[in-house]
N, C-alpha and C. Protein backbone atom coordinates (compact mmCIF):
# COMPACT_ATOMS: atom_id res chain seq x y z
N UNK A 1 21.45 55.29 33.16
CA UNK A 1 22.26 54.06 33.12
C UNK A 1 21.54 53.02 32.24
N UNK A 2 22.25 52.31 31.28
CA UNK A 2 21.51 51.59 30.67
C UNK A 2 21.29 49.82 31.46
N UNK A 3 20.46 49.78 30.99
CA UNK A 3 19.90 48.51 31.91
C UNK A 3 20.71 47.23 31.09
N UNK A 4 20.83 45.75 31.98
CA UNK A 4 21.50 44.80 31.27
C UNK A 4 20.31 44.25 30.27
N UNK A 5 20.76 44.12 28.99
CA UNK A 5 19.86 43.58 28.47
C UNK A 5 20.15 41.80 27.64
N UNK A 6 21.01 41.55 28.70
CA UNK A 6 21.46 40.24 28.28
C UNK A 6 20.58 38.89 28.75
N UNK A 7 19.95 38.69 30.03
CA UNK A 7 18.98 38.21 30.17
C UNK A 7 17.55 38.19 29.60
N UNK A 8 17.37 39.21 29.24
CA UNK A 8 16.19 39.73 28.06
C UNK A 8 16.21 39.39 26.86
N UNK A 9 17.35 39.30 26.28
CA UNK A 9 17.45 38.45 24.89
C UNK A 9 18.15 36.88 25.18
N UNK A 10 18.12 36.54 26.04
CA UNK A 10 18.37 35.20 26.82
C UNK A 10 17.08 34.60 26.64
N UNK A 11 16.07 35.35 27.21
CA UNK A 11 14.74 34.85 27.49
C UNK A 11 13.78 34.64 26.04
N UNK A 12 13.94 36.12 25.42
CA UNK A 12 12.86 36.33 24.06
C UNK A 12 13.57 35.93 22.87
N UNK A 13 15.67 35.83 22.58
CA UNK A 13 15.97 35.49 21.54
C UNK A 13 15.61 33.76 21.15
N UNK A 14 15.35 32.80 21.90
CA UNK A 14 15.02 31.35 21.11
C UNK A 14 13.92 31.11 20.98
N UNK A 15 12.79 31.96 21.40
CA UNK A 15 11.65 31.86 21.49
C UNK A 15 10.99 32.76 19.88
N UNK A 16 12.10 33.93 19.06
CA UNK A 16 11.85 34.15 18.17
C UNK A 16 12.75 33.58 17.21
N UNK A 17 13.59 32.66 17.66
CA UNK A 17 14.19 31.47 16.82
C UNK A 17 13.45 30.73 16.31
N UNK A 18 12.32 30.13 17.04
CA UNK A 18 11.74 29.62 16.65
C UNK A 18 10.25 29.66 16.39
N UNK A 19 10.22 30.87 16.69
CA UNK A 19 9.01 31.25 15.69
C UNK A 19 9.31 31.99 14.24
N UNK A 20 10.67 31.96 14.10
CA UNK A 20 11.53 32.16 12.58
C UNK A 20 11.12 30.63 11.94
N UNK A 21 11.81 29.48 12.76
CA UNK A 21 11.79 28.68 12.01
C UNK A 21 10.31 28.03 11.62
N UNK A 22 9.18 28.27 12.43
CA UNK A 22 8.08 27.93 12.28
C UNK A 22 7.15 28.70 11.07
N UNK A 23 7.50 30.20 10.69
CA UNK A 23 7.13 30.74 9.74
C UNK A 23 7.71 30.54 8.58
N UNK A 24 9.15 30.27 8.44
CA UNK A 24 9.71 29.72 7.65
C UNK A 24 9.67 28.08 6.71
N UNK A 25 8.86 27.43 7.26
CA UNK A 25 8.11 26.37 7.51
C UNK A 25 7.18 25.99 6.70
N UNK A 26 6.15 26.56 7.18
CA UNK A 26 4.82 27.78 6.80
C UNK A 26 4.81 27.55 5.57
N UNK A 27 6.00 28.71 5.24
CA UNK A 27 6.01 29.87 3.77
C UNK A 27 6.37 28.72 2.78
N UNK A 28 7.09 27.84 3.46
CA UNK A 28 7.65 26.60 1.61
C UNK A 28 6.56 25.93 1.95
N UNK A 29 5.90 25.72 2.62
CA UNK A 29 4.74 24.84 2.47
C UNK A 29 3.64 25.23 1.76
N UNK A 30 3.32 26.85 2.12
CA UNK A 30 2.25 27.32 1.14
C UNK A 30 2.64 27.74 -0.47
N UNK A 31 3.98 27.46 -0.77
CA UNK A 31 4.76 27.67 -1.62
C UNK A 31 4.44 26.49 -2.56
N UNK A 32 4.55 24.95 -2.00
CA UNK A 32 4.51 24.07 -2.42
C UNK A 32 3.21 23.52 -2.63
N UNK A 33 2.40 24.15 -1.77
CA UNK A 33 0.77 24.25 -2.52
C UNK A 33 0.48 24.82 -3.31
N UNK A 34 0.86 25.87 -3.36
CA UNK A 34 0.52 26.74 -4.81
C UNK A 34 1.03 25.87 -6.10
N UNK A 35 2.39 25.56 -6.31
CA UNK A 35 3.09 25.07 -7.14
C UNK A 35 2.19 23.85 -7.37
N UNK A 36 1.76 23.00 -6.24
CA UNK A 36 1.02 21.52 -7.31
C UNK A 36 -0.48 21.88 -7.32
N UNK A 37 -0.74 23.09 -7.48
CA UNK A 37 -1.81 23.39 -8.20
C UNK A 37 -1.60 23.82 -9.75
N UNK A 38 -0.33 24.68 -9.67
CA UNK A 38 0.25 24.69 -11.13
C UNK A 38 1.39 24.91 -11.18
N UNK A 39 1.96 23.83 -11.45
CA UNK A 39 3.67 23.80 -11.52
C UNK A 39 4.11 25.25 -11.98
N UNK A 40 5.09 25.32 -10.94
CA UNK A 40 6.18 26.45 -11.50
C UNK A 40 7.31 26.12 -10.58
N UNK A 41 8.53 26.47 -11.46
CA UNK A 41 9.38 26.09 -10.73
C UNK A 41 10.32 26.77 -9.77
N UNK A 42 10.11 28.18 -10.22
CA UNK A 42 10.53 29.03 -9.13
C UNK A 42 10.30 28.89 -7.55
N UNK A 43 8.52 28.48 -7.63
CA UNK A 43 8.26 28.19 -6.05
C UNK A 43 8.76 27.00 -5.65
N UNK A 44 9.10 26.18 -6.10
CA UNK A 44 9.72 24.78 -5.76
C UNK A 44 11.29 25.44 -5.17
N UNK A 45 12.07 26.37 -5.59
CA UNK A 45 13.32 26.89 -5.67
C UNK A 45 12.91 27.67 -4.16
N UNK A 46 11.86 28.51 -4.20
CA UNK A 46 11.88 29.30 -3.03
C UNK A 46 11.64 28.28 -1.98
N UNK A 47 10.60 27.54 -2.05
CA UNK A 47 10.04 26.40 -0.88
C UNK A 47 11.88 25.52 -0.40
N UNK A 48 12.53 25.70 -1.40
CA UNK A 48 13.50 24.81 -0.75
C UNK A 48 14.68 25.70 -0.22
N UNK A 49 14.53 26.61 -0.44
CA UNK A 49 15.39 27.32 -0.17
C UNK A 49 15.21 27.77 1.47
N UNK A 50 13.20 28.03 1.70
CA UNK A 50 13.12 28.79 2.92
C UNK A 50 13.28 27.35 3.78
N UNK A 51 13.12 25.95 3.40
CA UNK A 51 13.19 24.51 4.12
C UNK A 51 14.49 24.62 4.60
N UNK A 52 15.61 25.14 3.80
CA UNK A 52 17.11 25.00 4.38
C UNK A 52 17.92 26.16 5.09
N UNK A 53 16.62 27.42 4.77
CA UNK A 53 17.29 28.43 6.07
C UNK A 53 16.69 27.99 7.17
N UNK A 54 15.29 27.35 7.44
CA UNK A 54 14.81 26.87 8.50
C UNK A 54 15.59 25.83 9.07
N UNK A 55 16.32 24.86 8.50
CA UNK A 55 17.20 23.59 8.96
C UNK A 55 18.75 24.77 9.64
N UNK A 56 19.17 25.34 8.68
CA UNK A 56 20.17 26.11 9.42
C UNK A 56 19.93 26.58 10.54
N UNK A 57 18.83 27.59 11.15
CA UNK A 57 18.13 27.89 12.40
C UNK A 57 17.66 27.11 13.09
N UNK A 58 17.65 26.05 12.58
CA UNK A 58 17.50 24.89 14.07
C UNK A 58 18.91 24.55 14.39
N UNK A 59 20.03 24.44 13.63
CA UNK A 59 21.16 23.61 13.66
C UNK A 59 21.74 24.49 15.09
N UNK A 60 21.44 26.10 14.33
CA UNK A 60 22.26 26.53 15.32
C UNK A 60 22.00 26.63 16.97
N UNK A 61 23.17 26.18 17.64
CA UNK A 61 23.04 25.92 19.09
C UNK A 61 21.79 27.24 19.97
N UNK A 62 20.99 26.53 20.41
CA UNK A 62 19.22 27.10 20.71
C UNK A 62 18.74 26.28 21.99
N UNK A 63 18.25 26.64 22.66
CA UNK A 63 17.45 25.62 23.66
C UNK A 63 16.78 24.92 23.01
N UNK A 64 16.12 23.77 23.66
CA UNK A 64 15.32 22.91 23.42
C UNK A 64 13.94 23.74 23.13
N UNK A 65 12.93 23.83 22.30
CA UNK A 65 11.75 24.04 21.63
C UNK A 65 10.62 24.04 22.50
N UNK A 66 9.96 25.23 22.71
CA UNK A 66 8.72 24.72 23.87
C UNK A 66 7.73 23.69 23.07
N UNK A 67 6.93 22.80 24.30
CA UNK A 67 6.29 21.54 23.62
C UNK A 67 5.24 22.22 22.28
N UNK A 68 4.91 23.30 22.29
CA UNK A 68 3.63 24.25 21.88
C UNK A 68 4.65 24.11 20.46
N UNK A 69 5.66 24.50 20.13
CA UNK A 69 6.65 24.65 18.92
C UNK A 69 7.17 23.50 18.29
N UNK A 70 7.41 22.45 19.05
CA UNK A 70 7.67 20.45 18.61
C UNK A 70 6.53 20.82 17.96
N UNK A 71 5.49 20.90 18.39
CA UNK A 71 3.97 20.06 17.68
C UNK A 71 3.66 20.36 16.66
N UNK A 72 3.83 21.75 16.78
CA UNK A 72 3.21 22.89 15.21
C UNK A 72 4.17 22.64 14.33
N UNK A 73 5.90 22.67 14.53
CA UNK A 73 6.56 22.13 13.80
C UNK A 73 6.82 21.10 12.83
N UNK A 74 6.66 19.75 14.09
CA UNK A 74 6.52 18.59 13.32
C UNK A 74 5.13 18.67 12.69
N UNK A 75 3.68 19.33 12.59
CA UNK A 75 2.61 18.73 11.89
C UNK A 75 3.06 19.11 10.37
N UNK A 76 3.53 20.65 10.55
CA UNK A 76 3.88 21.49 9.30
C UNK A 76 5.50 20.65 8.63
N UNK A 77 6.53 20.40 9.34
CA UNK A 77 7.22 19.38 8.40
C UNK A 77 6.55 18.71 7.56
N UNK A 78 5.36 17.49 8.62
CA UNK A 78 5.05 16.47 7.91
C UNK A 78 4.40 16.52 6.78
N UNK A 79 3.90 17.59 6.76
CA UNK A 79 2.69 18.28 5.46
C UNK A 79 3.72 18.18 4.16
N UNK A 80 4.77 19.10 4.77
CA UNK A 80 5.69 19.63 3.64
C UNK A 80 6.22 18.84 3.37
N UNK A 81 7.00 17.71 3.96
CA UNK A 81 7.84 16.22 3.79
C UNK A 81 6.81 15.47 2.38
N UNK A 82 5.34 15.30 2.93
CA UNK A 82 4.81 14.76 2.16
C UNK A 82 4.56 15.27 0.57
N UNK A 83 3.69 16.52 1.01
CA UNK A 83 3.59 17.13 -0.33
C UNK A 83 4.70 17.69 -0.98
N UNK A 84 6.01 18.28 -0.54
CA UNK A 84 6.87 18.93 -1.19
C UNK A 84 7.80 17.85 -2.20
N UNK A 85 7.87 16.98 -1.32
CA UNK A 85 9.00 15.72 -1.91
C UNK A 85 8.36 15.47 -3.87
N UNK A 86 7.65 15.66 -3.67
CA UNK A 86 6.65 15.09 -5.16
C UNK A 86 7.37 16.16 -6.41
N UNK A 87 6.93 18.13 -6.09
CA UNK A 87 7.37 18.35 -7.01
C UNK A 87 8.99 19.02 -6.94
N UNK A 88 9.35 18.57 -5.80
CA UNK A 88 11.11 18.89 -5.88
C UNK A 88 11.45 17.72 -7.43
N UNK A 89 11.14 16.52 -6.75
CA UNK A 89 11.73 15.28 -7.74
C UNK A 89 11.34 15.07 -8.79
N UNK A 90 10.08 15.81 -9.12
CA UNK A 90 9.53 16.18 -10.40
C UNK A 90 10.92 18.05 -11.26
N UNK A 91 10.95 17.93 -10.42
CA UNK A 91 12.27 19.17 -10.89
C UNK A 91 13.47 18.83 -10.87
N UNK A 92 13.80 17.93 -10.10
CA UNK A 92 15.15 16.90 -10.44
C UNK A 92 15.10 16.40 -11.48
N UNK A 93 14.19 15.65 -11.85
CA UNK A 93 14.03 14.88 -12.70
C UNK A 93 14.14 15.17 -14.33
N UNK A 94 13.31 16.95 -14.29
CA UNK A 94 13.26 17.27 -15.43
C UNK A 94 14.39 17.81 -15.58
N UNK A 95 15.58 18.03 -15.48
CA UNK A 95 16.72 18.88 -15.18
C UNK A 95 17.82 17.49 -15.39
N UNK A 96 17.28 16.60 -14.71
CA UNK A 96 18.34 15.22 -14.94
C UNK A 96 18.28 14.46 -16.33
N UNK A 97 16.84 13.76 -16.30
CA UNK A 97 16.65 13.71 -18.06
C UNK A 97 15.35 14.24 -19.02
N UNK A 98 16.13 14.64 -19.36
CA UNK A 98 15.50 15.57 -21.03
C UNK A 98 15.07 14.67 -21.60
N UNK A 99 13.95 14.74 -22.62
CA UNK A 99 13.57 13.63 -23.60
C UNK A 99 12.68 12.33 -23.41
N UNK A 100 12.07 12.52 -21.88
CA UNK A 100 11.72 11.42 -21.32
C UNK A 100 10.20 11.56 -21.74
N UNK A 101 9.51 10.44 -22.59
CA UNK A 101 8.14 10.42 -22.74
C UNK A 101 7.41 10.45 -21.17
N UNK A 102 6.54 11.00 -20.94
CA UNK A 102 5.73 10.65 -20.09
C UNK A 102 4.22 10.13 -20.09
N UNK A 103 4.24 9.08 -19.49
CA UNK A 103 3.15 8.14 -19.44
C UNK A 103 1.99 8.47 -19.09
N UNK A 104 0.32 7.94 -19.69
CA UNK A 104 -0.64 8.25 -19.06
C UNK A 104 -0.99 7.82 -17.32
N UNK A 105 0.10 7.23 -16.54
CA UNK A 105 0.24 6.63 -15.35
C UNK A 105 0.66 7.49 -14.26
N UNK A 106 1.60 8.52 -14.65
CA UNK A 106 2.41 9.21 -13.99
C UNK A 106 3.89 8.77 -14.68
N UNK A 107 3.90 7.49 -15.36
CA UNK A 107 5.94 6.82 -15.59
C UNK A 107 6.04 7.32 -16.48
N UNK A 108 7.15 6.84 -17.22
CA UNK A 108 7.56 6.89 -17.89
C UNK A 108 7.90 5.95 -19.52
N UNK A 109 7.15 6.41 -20.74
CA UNK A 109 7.04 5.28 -22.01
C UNK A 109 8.36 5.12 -22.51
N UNK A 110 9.04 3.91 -21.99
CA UNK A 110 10.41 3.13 -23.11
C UNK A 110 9.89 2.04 -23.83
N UNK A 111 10.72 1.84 -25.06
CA UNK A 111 10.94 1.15 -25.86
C UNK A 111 10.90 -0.59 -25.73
N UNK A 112 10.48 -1.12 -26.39
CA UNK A 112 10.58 -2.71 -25.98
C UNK A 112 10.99 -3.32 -27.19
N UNK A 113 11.51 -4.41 -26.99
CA UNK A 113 12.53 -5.00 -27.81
C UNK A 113 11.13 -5.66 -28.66
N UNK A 114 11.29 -5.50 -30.23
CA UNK A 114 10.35 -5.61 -31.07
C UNK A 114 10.37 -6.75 -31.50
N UNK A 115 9.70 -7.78 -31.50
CA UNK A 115 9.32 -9.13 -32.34
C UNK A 115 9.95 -9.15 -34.09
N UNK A 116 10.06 -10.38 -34.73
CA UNK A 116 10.31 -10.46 -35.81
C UNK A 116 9.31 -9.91 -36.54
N UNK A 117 8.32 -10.20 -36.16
CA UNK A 117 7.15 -10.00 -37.01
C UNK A 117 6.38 -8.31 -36.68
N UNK A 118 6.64 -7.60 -35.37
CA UNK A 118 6.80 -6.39 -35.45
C UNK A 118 7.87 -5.73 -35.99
N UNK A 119 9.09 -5.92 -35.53
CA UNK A 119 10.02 -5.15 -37.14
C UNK A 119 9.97 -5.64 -38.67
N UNK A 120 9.03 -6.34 -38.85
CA UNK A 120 9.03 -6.61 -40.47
C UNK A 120 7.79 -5.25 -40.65
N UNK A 121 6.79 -5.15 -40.08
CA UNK A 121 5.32 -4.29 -40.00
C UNK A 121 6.01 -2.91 -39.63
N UNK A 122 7.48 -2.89 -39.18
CA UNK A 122 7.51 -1.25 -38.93
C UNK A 122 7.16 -0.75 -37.62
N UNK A 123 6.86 -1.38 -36.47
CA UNK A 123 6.57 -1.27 -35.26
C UNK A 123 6.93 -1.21 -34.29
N UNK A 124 7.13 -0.06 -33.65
CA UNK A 124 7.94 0.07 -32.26
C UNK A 124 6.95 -0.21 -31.09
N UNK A 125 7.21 -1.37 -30.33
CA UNK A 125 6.17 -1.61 -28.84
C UNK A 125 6.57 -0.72 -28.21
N UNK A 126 6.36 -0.15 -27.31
CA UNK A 126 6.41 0.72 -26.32
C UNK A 126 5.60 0.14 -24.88
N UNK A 127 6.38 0.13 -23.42
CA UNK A 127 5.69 0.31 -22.09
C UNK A 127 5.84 1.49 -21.09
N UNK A 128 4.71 1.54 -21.14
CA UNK A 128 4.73 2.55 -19.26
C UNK A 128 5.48 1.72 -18.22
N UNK A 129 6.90 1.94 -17.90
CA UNK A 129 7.24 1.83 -16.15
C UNK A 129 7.03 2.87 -15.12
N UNK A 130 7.32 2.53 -14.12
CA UNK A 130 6.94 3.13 -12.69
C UNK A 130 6.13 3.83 -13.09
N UNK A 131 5.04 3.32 -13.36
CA UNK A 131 3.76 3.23 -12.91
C UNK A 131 3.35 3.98 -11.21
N UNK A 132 2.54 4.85 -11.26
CA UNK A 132 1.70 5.11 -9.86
C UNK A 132 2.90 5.86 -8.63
N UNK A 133 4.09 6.86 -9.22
CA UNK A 133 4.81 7.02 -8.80
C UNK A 133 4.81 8.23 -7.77
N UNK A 134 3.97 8.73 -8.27
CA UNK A 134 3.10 9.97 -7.28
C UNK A 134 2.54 9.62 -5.81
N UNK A 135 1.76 8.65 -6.34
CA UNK A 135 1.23 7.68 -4.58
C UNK A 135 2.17 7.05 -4.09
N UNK A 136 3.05 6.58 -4.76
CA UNK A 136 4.28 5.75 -3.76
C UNK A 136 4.82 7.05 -3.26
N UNK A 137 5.52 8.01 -4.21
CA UNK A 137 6.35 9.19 -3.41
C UNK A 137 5.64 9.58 -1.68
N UNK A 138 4.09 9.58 -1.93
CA UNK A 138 3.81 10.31 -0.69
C UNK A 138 3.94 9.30 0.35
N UNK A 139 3.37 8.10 -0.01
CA UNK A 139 3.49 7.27 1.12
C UNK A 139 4.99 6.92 1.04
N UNK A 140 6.14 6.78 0.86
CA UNK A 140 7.34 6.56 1.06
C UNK A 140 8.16 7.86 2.02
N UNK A 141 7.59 9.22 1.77
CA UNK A 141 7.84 9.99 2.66
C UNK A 141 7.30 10.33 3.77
N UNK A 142 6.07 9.71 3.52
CA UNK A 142 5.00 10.11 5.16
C UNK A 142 6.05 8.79 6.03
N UNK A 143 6.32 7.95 5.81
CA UNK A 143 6.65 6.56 6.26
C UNK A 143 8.16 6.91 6.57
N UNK A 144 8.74 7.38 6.24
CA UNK A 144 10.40 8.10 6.00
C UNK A 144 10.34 9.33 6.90
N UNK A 145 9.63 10.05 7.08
CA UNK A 145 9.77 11.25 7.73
C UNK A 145 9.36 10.71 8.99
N UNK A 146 8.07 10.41 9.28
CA UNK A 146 7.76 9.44 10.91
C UNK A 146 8.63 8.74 11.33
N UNK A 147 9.46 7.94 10.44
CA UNK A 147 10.33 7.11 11.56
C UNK A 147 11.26 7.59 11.43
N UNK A 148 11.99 8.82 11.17
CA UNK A 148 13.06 9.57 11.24
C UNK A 148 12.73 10.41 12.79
N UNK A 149 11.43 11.12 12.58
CA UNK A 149 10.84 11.71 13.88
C UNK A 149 10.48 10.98 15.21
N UNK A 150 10.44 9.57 14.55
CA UNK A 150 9.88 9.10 15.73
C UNK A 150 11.13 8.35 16.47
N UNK A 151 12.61 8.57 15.70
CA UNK A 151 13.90 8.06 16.16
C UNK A 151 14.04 6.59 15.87
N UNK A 152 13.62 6.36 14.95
CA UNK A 152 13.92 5.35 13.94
C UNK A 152 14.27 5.13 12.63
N UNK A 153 15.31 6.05 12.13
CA UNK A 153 16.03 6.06 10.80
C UNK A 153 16.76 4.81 10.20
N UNK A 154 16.58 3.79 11.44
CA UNK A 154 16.65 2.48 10.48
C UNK A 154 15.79 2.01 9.65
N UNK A 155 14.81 2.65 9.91
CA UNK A 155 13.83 1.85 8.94
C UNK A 155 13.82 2.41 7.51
N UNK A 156 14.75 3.26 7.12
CA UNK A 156 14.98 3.83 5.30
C UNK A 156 14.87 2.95 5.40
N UNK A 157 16.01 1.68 5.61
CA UNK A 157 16.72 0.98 4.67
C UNK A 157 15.42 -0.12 4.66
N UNK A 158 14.88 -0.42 5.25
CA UNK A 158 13.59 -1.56 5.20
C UNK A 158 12.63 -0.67 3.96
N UNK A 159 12.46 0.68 3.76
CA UNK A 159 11.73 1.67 2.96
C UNK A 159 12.34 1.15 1.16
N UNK A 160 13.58 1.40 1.28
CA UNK A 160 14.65 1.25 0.21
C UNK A 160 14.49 0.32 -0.11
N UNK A 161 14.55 -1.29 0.44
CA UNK A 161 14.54 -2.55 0.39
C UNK A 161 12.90 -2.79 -0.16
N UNK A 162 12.09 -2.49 0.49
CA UNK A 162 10.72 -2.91 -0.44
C UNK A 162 10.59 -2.21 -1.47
N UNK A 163 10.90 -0.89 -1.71
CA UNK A 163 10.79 -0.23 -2.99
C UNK A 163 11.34 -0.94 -4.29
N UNK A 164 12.67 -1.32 -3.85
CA UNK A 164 13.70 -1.91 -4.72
C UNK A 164 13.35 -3.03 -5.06
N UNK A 165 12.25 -3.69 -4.59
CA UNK A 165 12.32 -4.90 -4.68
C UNK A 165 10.60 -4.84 -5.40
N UNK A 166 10.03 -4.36 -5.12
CA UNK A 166 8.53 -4.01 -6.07
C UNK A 166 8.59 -3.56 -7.28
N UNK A 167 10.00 -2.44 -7.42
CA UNK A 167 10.23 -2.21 -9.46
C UNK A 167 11.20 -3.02 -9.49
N UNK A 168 11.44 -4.11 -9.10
CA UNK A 168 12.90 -5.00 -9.80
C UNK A 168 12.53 -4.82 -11.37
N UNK A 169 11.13 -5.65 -11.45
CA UNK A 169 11.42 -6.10 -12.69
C UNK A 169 11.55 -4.91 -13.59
N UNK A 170 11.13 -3.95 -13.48
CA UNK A 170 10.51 -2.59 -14.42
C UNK A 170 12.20 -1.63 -14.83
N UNK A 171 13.10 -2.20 -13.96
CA UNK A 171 14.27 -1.61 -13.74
C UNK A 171 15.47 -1.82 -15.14
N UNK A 172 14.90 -2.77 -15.84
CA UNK A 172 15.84 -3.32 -17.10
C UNK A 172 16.53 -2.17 -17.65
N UNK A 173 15.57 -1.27 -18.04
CA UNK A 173 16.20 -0.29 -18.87
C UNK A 173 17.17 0.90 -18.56
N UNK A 174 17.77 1.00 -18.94
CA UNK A 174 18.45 2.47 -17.99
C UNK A 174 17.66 3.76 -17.77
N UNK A 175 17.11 4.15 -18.92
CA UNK A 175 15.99 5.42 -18.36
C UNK A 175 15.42 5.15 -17.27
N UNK A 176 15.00 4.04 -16.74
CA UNK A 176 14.04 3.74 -15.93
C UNK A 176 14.83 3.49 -14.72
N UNK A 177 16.08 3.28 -14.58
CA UNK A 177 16.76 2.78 -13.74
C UNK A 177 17.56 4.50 -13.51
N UNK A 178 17.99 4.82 -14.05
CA UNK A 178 18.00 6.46 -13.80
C UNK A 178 16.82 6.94 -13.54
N UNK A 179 15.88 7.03 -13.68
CA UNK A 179 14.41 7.62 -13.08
C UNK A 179 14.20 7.39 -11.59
N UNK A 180 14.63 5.90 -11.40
CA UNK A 180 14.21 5.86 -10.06
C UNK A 180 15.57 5.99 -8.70
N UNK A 181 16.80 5.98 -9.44
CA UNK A 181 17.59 6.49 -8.19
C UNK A 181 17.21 7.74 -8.00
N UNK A 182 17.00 8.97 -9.36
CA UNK A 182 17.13 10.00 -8.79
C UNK A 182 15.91 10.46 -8.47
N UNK A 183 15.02 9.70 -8.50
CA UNK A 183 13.38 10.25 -7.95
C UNK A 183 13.27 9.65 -6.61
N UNK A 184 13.91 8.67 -6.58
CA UNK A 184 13.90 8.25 -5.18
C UNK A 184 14.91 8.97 -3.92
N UNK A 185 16.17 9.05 -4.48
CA UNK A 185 17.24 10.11 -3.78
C UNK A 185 17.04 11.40 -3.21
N UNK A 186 16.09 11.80 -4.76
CA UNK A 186 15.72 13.68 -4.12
C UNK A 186 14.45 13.23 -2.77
N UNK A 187 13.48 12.47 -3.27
CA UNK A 187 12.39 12.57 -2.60
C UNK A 187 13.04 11.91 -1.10
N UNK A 188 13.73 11.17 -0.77
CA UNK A 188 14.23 11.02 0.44
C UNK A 188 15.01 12.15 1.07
N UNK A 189 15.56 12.49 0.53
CA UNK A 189 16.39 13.67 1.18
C UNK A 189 15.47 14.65 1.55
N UNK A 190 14.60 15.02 0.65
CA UNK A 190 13.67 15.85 0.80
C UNK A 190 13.08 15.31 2.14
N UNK A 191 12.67 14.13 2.32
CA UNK A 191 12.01 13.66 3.57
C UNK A 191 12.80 13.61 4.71
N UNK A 192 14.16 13.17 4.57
CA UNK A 192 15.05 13.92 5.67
C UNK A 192 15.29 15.19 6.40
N UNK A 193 15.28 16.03 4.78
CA UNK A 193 15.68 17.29 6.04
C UNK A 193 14.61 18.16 6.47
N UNK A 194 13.30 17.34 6.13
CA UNK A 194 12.22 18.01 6.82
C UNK A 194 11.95 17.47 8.21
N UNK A 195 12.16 15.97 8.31
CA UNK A 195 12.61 15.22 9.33
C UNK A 195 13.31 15.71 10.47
N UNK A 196 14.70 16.85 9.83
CA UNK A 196 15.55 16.91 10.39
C UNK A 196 15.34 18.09 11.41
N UNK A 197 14.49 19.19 10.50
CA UNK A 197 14.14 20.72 11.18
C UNK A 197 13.34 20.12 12.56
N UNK A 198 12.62 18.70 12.60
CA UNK A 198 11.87 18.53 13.61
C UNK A 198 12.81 18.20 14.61
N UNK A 199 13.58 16.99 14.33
CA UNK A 199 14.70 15.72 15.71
C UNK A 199 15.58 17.29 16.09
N UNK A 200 16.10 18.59 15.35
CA UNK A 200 17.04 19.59 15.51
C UNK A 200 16.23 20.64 16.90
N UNK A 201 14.84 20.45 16.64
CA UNK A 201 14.20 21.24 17.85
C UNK A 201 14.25 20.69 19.43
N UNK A 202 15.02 19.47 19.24
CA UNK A 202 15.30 19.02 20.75
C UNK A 202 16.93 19.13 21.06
N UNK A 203 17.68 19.39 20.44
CA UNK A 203 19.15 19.71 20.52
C UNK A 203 19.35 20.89 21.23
């Protein structure tokens, strides 16, 4: 007679749910280390790919997460929230605009409106904007992902609001003003839905 085996995968199926989603986790994270040791963009493609089968496997209806699985979870989000966000939006970016000088800063070199006496000499000024965009990315997602985890997703918009308001001036140009919605857009989202694999382990 065969035995019921419906309580048995009652017991061991969410418990290898989520040690799916915890290896899955893992793997774009060591993915995304490799990659900002030397860009490639394939691993950026795989790292996001295994980030959103892991978000799907939390979505789906699961018990609540033993405390041992919250913890390891959220440390390994936060890793990946931080470090991954950098070269996703560095792959947005290159894919969004083509042609973009890049600066000895991390920004980006545009054009500046040339003096009389520099267009008589033949001279194009040139500035670096967003400046130091690498260190803001991480701290804007360590700061974005915690208060998403910590059940405070109001605070993007306080995140959004100082950002926006520290490159006002740098924002004149359109390259630069396209640079930073979509470096800022990917890298939040990115900080969301790593956010999200964590707040989804208590559903």
């Amino acid at each position: 007679m065969i035995p019921n085996l419906q309580p048995l995968f009652a017991t061991v199926g969410p418990v290898l749910a989520w040690c799916a989603v915890l290896i899955l986790v893992i793997a774009s994270l060591c993915c995304i280390l490799f990659t900002m040791r030397s860009p490639r963009r394939p691993l950026v493609y795989v790292a996001t790919g295994l980030l959103g089968l892991a978000l799907i496997i939390v979505a789906l209806p699961t018990p609540d997460a033993p405390v041992l699985f919250r913890v390891l979870i959220g440390l390994v989000v936060l890793a990946l929230s931080v470090t991954g966000g950098g070269p996703a939006s560095q792959l947005v970016l290159a894919l969004a605009s083509r042609g973009a000088v890049p600066g000895v800063h991390g920004g980006i070199v545009i054009a500046e409106t040339a003096t009389p006496q520099q267009q008589a000499a033949g001279v194009q000024p040139t500035q670096e904007v967003l400046r130091g965009g690498t260190t803001i990315g991480y701290l804007e997602r360590f700061a974005a992902t915690g208060a998403i985890m910590a059940g405070f997703p109001e605070a993007l918009a306080v995140l959004i609001a100082i950002k926006g308001v520290g490159r006002f001036t740098e924002l004149e140009a359109p390259e630069a003003r396209e640079r930073f919605i979509i470096g800022t857009l990917t890298s939040l989202i990115w900080a969301c839905v790593c956010a999200g694999v964590f707040r989804l382990t208590f559903a």
